[in-house]
N, C-alpha and C. Protein backbone atom coordinates (compact mmCIF):
# COMPACT_ATOMS: atom_id res chain seq x y z
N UNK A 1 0.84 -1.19 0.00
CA UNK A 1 0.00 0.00 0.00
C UNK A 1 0.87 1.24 0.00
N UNK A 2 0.51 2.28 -0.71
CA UNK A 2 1.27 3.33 -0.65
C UNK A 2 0.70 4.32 0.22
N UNK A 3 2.33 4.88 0.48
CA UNK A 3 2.29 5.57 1.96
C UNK A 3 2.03 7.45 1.65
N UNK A 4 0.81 7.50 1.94
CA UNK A 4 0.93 9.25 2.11
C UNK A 4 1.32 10.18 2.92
N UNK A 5 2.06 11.03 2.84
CA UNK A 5 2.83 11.68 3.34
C UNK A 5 2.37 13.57 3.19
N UNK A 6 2.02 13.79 3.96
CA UNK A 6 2.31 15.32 4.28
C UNK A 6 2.98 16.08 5.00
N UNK A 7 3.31 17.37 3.92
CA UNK A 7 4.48 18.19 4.71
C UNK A 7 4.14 19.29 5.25
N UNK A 8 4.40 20.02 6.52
CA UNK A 8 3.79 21.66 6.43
C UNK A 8 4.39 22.12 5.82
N UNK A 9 3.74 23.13 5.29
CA UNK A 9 4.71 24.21 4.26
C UNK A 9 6.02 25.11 4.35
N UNK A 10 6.21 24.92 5.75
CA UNK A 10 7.49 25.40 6.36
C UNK A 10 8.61 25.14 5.94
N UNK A 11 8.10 23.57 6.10
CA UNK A 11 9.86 22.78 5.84
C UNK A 11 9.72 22.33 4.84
N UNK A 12 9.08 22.57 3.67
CA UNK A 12 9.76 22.18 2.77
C UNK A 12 9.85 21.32 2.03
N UNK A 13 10.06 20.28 0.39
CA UNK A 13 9.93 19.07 0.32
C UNK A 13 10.90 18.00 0.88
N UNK A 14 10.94 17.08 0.92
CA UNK A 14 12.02 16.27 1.19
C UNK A 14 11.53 15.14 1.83
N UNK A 15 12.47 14.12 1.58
CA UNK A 15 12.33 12.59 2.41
C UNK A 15 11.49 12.81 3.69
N UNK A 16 10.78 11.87 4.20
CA UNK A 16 10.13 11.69 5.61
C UNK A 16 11.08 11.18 5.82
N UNK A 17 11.27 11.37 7.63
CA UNK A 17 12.07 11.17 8.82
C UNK A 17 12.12 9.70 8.41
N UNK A 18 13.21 8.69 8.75
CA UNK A 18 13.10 7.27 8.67
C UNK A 18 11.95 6.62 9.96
N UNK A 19 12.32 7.26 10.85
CA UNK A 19 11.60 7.15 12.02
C UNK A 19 9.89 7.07 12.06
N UNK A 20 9.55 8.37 10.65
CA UNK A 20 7.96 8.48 10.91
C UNK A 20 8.08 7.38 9.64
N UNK A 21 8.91 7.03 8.75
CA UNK A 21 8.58 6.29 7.37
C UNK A 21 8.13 4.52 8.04
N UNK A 22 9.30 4.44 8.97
CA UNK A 22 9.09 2.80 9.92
C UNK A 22 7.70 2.96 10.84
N UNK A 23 7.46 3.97 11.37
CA UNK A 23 6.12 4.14 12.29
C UNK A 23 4.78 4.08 11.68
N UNK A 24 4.84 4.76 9.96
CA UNK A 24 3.98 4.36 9.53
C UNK A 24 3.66 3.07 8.60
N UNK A 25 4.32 2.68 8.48
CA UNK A 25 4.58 1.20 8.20
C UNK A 25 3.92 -0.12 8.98
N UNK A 26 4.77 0.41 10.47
CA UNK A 26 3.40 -0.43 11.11
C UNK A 26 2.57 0.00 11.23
N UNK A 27 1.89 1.18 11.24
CA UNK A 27 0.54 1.11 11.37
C UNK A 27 -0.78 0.75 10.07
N UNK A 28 0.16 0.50 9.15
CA UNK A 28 -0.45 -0.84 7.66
C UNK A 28 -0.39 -2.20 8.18
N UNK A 29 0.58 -2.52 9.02
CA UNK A 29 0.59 -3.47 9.51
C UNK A 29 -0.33 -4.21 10.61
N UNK A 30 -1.22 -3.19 10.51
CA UNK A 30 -2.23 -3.51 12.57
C UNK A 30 -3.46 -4.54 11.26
N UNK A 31 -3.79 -6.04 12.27
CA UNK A 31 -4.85 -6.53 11.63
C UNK A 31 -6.07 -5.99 12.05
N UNK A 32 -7.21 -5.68 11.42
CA UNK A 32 -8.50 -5.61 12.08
C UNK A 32 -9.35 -6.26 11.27
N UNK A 33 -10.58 -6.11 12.40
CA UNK A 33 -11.54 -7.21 12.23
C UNK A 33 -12.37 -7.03 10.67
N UNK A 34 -12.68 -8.36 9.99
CA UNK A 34 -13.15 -8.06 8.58
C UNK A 34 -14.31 -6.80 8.35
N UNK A 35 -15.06 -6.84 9.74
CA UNK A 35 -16.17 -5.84 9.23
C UNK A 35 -15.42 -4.45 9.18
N UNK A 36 -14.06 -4.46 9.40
CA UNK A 36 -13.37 -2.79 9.36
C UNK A 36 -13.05 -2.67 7.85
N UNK A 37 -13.82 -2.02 6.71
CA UNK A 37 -12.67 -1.75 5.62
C UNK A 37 -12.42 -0.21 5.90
N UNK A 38 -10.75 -0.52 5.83
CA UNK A 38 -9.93 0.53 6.22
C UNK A 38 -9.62 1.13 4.70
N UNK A 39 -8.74 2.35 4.74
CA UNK A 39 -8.18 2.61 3.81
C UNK A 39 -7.35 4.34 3.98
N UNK A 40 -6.27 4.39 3.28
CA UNK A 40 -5.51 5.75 3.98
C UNK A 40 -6.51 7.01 2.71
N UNK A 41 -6.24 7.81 3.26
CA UNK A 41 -7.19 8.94 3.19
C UNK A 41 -6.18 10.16 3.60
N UNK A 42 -5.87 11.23 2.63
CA UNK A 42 -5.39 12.54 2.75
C UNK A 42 -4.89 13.42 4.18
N UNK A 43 -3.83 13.08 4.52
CA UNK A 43 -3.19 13.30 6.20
C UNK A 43 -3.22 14.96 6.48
N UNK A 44 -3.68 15.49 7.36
CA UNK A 44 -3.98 16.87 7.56
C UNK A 44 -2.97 17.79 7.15
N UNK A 45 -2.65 18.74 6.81
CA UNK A 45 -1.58 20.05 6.80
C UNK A 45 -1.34 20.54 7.76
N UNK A 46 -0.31 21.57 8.59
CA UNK A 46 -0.29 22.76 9.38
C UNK A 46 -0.41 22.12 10.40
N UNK A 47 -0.78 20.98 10.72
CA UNK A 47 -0.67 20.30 12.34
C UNK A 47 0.41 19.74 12.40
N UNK A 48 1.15 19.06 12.25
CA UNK A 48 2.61 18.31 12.39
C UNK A 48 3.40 18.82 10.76
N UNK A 49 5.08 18.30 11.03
CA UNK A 49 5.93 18.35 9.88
C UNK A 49 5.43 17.70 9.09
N UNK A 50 5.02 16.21 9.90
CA UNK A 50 4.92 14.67 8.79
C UNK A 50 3.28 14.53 9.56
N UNK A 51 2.24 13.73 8.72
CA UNK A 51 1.31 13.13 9.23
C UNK A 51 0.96 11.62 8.30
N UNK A 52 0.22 10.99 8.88
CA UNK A 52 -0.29 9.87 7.37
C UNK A 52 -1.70 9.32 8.73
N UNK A 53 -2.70 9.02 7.63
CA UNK A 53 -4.31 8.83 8.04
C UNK A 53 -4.36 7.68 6.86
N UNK A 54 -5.43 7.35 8.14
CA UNK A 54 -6.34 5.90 8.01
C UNK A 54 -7.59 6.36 8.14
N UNK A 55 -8.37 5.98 7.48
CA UNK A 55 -10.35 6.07 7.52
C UNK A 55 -10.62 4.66 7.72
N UNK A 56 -11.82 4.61 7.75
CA UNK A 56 -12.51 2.99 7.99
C UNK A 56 -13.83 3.45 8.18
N UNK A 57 -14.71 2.47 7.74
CA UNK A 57 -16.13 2.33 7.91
C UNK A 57 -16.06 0.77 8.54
N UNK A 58 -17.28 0.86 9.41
CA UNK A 58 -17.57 -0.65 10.10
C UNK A 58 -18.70 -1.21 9.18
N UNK A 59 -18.76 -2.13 8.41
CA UNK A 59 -19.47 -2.86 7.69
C UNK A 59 -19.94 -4.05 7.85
N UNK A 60 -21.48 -4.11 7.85
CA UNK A 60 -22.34 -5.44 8.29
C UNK A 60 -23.68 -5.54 7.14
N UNK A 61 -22.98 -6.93 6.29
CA UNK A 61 -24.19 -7.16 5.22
C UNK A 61 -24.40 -5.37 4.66
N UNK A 62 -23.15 -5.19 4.01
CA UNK A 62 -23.25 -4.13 3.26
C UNK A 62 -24.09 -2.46 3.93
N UNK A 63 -23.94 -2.69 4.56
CA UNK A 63 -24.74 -1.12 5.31
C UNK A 63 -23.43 -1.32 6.78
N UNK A 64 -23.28 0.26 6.69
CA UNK A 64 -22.24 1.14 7.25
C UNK A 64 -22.95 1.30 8.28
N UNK A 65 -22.30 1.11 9.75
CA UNK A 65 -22.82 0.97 10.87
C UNK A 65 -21.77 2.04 12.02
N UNK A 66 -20.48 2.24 10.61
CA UNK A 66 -19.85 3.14 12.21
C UNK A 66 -18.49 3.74 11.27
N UNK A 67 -18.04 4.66 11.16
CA UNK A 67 -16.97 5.05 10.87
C UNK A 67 -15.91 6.14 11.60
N UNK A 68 -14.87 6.10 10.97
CA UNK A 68 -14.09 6.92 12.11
C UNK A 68 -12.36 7.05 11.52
N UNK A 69 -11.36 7.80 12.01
CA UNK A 69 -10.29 7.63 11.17
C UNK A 69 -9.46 8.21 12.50
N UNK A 70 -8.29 7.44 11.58
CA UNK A 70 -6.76 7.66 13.15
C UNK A 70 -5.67 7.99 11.64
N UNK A 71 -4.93 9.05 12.68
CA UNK A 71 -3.75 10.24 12.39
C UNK A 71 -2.68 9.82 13.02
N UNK A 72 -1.48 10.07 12.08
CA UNK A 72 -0.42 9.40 13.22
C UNK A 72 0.47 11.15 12.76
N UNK A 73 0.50 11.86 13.87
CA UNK A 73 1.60 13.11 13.79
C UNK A 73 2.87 12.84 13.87
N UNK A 74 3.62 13.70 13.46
CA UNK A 74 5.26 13.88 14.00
C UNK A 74 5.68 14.45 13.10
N UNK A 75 6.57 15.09 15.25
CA UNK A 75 7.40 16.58 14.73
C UNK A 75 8.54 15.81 15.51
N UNK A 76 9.64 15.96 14.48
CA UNK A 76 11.16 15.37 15.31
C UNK A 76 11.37 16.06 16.02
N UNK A 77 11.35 17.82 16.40
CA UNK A 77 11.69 18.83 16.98
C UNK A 77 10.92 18.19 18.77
N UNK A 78 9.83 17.30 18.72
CA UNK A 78 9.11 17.19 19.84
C UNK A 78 8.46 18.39 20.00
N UNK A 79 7.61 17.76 20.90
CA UNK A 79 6.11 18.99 20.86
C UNK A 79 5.36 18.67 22.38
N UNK A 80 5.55 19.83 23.26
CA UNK A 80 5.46 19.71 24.86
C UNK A 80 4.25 19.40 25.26
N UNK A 81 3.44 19.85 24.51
CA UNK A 81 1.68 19.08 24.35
C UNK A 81 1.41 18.11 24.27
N UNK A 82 2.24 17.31 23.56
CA UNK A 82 1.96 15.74 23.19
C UNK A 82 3.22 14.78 24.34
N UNK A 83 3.87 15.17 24.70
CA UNK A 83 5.03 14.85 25.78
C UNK A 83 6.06 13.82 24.74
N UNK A 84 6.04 14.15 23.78
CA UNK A 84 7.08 13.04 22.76
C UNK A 84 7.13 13.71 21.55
N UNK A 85 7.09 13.10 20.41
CA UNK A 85 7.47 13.27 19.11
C UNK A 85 6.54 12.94 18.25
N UNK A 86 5.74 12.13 18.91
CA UNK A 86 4.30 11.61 17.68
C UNK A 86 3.26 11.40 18.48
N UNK A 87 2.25 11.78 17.78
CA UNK A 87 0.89 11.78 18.45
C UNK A 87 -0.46 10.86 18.34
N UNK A 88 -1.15 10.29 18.03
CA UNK A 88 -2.33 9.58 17.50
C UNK A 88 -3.89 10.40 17.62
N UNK A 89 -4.46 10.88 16.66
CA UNK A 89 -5.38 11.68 16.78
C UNK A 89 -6.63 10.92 15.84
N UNK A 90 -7.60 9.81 17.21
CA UNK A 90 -8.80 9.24 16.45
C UNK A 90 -10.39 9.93 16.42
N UNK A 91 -11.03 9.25 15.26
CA UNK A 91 -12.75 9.97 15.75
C UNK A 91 -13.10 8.43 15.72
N UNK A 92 -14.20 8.32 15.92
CA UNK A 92 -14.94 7.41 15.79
C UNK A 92 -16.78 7.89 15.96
N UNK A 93 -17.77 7.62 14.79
CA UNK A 93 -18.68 7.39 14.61
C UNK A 93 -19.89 6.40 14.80
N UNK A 94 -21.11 6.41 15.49
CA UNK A 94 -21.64 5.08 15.25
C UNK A 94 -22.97 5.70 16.06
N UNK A 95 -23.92 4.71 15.34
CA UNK A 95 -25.60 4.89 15.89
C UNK A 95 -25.61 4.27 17.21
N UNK A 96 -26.12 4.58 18.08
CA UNK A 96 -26.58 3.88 19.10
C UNK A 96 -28.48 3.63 19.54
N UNK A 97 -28.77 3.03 20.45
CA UNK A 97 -30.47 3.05 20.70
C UNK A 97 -30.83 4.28 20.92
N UNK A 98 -31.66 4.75 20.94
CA UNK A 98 -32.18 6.05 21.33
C UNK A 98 -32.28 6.44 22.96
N UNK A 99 -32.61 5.10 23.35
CA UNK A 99 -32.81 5.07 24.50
C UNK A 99 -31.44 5.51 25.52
N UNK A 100 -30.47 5.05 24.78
CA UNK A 100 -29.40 5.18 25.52
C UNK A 100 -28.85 6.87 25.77
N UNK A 101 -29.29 7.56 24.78
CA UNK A 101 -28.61 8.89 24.61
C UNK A 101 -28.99 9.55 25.85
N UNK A 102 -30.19 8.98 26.74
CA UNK A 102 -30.21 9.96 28.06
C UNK A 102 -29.53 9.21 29.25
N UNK A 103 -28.46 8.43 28.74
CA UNK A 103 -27.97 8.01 29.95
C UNK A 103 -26.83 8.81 30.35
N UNK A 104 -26.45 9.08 31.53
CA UNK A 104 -25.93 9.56 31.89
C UNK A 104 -24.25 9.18 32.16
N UNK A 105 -24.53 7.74 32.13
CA UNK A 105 -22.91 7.29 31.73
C UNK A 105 -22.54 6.96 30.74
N UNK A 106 -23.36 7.44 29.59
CA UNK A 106 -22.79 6.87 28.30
C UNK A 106 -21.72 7.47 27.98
N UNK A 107 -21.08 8.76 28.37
CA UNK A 107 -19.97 9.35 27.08
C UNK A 107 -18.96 8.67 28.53
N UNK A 108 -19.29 8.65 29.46
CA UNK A 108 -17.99 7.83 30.57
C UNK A 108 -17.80 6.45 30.03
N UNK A 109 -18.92 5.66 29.89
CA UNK A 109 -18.67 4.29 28.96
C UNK A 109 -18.01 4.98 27.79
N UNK A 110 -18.22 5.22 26.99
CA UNK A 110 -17.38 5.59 25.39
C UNK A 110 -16.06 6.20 25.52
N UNK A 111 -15.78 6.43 26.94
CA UNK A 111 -14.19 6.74 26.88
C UNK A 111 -13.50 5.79 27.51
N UNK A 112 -14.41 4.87 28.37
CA UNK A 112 -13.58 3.54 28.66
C UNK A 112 -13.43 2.85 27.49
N UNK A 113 -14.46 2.43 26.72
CA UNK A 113 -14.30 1.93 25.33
C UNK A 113 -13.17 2.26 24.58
N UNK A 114 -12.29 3.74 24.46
CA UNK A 114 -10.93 3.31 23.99
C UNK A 114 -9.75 2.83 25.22
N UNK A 115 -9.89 3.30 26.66
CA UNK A 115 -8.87 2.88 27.11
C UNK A 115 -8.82 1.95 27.39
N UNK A 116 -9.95 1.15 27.16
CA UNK A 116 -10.08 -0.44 27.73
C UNK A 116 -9.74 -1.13 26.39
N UNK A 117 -9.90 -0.31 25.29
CA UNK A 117 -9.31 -1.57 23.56
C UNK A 117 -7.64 -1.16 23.50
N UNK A 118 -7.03 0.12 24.34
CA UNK A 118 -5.93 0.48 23.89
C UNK A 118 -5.20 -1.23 24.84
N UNK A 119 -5.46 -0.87 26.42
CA UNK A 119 -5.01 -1.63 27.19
C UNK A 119 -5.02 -3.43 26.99
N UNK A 120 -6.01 -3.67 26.54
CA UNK A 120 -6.34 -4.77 25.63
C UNK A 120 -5.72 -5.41 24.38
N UNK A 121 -4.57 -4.43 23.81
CA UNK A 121 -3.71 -4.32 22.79
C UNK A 121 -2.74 -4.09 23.12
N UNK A 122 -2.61 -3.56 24.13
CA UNK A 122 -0.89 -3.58 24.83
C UNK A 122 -0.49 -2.21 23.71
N UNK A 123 -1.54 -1.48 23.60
CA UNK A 123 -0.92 0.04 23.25
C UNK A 123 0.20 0.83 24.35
N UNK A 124 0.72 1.09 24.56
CA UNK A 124 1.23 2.15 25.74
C UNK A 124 1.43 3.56 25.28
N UNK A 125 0.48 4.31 26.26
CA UNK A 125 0.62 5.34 25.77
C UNK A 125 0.81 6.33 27.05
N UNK A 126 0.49 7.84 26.80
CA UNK A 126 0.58 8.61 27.70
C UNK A 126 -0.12 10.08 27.63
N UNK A 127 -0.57 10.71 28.22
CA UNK A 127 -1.13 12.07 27.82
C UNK A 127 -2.18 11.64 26.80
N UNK A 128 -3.26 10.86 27.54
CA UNK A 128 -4.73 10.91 26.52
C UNK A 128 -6.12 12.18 27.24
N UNK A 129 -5.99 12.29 25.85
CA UNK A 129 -7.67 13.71 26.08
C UNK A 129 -8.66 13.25 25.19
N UNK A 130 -9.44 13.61 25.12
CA UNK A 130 -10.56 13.69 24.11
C UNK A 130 -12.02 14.26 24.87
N UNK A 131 -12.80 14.11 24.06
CA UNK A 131 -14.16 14.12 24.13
C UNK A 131 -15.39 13.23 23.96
N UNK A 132 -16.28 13.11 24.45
CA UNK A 132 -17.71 11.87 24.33
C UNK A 132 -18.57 12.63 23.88
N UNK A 133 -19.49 12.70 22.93
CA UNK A 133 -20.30 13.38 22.11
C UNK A 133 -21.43 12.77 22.30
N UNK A 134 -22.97 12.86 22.46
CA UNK A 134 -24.07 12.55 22.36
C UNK A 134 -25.12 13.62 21.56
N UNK A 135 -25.44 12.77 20.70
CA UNK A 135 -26.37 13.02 19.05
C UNK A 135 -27.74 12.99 19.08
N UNK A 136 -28.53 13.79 19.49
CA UNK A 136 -29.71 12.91 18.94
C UNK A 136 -30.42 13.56 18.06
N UNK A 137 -31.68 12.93 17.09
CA UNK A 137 -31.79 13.57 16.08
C UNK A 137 -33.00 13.53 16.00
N UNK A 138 -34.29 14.26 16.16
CA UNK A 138 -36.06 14.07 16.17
C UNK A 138 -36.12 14.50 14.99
N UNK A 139 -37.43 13.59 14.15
CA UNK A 139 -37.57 14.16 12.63
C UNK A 139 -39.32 14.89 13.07
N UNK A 140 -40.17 15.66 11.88
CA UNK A 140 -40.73 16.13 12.42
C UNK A 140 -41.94 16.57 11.15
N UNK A 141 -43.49 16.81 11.29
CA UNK A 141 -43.77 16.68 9.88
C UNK A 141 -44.61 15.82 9.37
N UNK A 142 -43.73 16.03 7.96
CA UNK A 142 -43.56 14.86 6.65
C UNK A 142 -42.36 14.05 6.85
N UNK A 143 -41.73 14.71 7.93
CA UNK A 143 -40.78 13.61 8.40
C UNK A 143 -40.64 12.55 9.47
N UNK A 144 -42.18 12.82 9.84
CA UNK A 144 -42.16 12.96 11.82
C UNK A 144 -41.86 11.15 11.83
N UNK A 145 -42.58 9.95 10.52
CA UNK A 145 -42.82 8.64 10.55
C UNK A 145 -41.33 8.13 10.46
N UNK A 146 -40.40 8.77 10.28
CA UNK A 146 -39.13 8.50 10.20
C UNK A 146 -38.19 8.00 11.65
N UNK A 147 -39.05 8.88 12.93
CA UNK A 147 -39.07 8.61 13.98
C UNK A 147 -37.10 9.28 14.09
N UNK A 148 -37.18 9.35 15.72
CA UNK A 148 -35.30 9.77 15.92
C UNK A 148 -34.47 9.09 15.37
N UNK A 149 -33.25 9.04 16.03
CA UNK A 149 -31.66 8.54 16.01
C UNK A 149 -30.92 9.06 16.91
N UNK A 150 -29.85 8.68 16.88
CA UNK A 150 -28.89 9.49 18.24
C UNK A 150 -27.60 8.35 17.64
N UNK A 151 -26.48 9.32 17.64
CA UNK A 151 -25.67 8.88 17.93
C UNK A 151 -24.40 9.17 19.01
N UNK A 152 -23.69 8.52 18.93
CA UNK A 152 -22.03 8.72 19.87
C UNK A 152 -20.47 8.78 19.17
N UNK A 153 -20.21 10.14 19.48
CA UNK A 153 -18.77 10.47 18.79
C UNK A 153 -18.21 10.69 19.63
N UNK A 154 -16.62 10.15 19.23
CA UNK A 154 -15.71 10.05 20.09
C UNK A 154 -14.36 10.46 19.16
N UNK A 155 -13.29 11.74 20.20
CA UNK A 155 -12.89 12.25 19.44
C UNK A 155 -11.53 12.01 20.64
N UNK A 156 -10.74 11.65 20.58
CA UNK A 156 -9.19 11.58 21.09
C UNK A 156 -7.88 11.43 20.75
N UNK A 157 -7.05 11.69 21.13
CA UNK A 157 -5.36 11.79 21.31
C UNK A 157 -4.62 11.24 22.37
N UNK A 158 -3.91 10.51 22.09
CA UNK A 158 -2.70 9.87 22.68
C UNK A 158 -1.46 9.94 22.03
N UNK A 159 -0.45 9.79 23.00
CA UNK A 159 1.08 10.33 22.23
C UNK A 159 1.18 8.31 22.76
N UNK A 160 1.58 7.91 21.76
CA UNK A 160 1.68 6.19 21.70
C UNK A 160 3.42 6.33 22.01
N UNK A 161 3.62 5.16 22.95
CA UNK A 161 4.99 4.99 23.19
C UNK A 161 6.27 3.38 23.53
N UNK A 162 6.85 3.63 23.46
CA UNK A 162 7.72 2.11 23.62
C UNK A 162 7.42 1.75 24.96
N UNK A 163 6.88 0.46 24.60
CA UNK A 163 6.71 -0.31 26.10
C UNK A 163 7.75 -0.14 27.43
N UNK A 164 7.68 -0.15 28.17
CA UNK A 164 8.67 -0.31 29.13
C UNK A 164 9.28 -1.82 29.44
N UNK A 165 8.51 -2.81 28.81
CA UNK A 165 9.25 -4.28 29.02
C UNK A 165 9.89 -4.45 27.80
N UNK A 166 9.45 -3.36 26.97
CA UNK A 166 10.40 -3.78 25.20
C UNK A 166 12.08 -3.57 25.31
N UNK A 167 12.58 -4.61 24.47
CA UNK A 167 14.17 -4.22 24.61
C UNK A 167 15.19 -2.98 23.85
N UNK A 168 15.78 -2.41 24.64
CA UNK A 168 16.61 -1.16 24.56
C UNK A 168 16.41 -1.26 22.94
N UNK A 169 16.47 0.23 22.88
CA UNK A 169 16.18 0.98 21.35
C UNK A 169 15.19 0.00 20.38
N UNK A 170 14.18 -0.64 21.11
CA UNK A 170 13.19 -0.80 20.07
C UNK A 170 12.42 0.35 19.86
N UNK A 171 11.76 -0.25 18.07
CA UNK A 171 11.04 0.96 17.54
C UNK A 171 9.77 1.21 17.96
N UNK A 172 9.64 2.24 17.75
CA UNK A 172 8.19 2.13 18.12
C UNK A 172 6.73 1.25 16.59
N UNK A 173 5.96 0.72 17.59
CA UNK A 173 4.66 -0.23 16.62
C UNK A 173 3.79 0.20 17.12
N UNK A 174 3.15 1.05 15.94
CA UNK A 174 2.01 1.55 15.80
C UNK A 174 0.89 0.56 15.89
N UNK A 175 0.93 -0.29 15.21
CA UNK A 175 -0.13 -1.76 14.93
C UNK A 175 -1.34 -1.78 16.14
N UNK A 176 -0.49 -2.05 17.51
CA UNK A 176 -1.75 -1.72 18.58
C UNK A 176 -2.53 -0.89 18.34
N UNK A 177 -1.90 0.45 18.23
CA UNK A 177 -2.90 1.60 18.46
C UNK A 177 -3.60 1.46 17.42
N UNK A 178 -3.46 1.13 16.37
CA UNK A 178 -4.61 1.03 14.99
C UNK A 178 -5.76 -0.01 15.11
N UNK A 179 -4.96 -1.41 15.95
CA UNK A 179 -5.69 -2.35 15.99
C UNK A 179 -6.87 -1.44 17.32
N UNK A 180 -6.50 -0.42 18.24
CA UNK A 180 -7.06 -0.33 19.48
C UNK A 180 -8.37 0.67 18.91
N UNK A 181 -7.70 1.25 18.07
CA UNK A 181 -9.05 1.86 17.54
C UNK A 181 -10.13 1.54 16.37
N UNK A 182 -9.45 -0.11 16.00
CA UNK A 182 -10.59 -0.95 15.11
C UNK A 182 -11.72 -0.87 16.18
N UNK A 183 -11.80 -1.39 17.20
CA UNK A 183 -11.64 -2.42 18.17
C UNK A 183 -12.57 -1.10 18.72
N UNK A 184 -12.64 -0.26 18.49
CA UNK A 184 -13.31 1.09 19.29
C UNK A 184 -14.49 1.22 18.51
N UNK A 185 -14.10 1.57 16.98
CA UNK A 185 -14.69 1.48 15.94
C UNK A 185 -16.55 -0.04 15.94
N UNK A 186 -15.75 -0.71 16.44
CA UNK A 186 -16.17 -2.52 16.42
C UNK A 186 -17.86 -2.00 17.62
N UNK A 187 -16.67 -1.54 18.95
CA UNK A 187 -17.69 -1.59 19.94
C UNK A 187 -19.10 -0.05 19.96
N UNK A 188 -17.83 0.84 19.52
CA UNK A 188 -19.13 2.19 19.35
C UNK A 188 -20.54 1.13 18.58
N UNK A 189 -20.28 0.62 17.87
CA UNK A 189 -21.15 0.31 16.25
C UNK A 189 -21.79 -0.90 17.06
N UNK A 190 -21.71 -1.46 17.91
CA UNK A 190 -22.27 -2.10 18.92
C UNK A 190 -21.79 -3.97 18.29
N UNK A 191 -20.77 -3.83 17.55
CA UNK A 191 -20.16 -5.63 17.51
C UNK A 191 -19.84 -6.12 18.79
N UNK A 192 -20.18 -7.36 19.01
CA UNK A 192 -19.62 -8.42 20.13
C UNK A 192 -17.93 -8.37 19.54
N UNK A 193 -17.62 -8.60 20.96
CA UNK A 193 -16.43 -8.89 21.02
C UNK A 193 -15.76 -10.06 20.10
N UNK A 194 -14.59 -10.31 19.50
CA UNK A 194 -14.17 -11.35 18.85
C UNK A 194 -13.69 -12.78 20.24
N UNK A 195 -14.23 -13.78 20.29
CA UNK A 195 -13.66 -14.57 21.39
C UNK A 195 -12.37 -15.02 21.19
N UNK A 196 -12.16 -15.29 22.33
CA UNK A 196 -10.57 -15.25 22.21
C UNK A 196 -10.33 -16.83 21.59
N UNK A 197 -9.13 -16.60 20.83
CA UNK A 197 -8.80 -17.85 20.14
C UNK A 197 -9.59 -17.79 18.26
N UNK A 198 -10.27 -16.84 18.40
CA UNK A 198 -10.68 -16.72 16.93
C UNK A 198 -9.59 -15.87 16.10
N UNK A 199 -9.06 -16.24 14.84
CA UNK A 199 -8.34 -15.10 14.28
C UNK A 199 -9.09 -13.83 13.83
N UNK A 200 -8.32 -12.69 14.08
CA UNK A 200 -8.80 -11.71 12.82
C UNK A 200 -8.24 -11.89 11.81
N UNK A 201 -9.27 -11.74 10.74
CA UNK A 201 -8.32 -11.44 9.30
C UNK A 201 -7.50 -9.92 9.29
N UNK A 202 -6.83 -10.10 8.42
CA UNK A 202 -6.35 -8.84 7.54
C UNK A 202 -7.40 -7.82 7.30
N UNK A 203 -7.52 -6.36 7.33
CA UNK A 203 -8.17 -5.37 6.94
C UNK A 203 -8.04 -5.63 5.48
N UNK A 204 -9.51 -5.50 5.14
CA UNK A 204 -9.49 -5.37 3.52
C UNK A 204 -9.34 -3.79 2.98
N UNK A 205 -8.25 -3.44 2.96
CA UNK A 205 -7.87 -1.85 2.57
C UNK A 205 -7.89 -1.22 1.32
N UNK A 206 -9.10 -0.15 1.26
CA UNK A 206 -9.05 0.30 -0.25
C UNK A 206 -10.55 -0.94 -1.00
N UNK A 207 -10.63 -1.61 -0.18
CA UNK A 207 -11.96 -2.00 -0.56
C UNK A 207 -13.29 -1.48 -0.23
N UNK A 208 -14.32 -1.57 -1.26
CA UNK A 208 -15.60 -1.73 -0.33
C UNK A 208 -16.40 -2.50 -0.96
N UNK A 209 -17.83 -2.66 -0.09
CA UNK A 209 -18.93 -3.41 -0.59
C UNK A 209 -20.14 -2.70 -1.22
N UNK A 210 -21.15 -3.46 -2.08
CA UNK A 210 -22.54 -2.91 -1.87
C UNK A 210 -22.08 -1.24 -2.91
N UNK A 211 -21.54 -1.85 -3.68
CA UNK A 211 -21.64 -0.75 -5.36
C UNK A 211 -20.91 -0.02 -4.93
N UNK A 212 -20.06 0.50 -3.81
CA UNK A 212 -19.52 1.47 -3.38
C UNK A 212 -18.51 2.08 -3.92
């Protein structure tokens, strides 16, 4: 798969860092679950030197049930906000019951939902923020038989980092954190868990279904 690369306009053209070229590498490398088709998608400007993005839609019997996309930043200079050199910046999309939108622990559930898929992946990270979003949507009318919706967005950052049991000068592997936010992606959109001992396949990347 080819790797996209953006530069801010500051610095200039030239080679990516080897460092962000190996970091994004693994993060092509993270498996997720078949209903994820992933695929890289146009990496932001003016926020980091280097960036490269992933999109994904969650797919079940051809209808889109959840989408969402992860950013991998870096500035070699380091950046005191992020406490390192590279950052991970995900959304994630997805319908939920209606019923649920007046609960009161839902956006506290939806932020355990990533730290519980990061930890679950043996991501390590440090300095996570974000936000829990609750949607809802009344139609009204000629629209009124259409009845609501509501959904839950989830918008966060983590600066991803080398394990502390990994051995001296390993690189850093992105793969967790991509796999941690399939896996976020999976549960917003309301999939059961994969049991343990089942494989995931490979992300089908750059694919889709249903004429798309």
């Amino acid at each position: 798969m080819v790797v996209g690369q953006e530069t801010h306009p500051s610095t200039g053209a030239g080679a990516a860092p080897a460092e962000f070229r190996e970091a994004v590498a693994t993060m092509h490398a993270a498996r997720l679950r078949p209903e994820v088709l992933c695929e890289e998608m146009p990496a932001p400007q003016r926020i980091a030197p280097w960036a490269s993005a992933l999109s994904a839609d969650v797919t079940v019997d051809g209808t889109d049930i959840g989408t969402g996309r992860i950013i991998l930043l870096h500035d070699p200079a380091g950046n005191d906000a992020w406490s390192g050199t590279f950052r991970c910046v995900a959304y994630a999309r997805a319908e939920v019951d209606l019923e649920l939108i007046t609960d009161p622990m839902l956006a506290a559930v939806g932020w355990t939902w990533l730290t519980e898929a990061l930890d679950e992946h043996s991501a390590s990270y440090v300095a996570a923020s974000g936000t829990v979003t609750r949607v809802a949507t009344e139609s009204f009318g000629g629209m009124a038989d259409e009845g609501g919706t509501a959904q839950i967005e989830i918008r966060a950052s983590w600066t991803p980092v080398v394990p502390d049991d990994a051995p001296d000068l390993a690189p850093l592997d992105l793969a967790p954190h991509v796999e941690a936010w399939g896996e976020l992606l999976c549960t917003a959109a309301g999939l059961p868990p994969v049991p343990h001992g089942v494989a995931v396949m490979p992300s089908r990347r750059g694919q889709r279904g249903g004429g798309r």
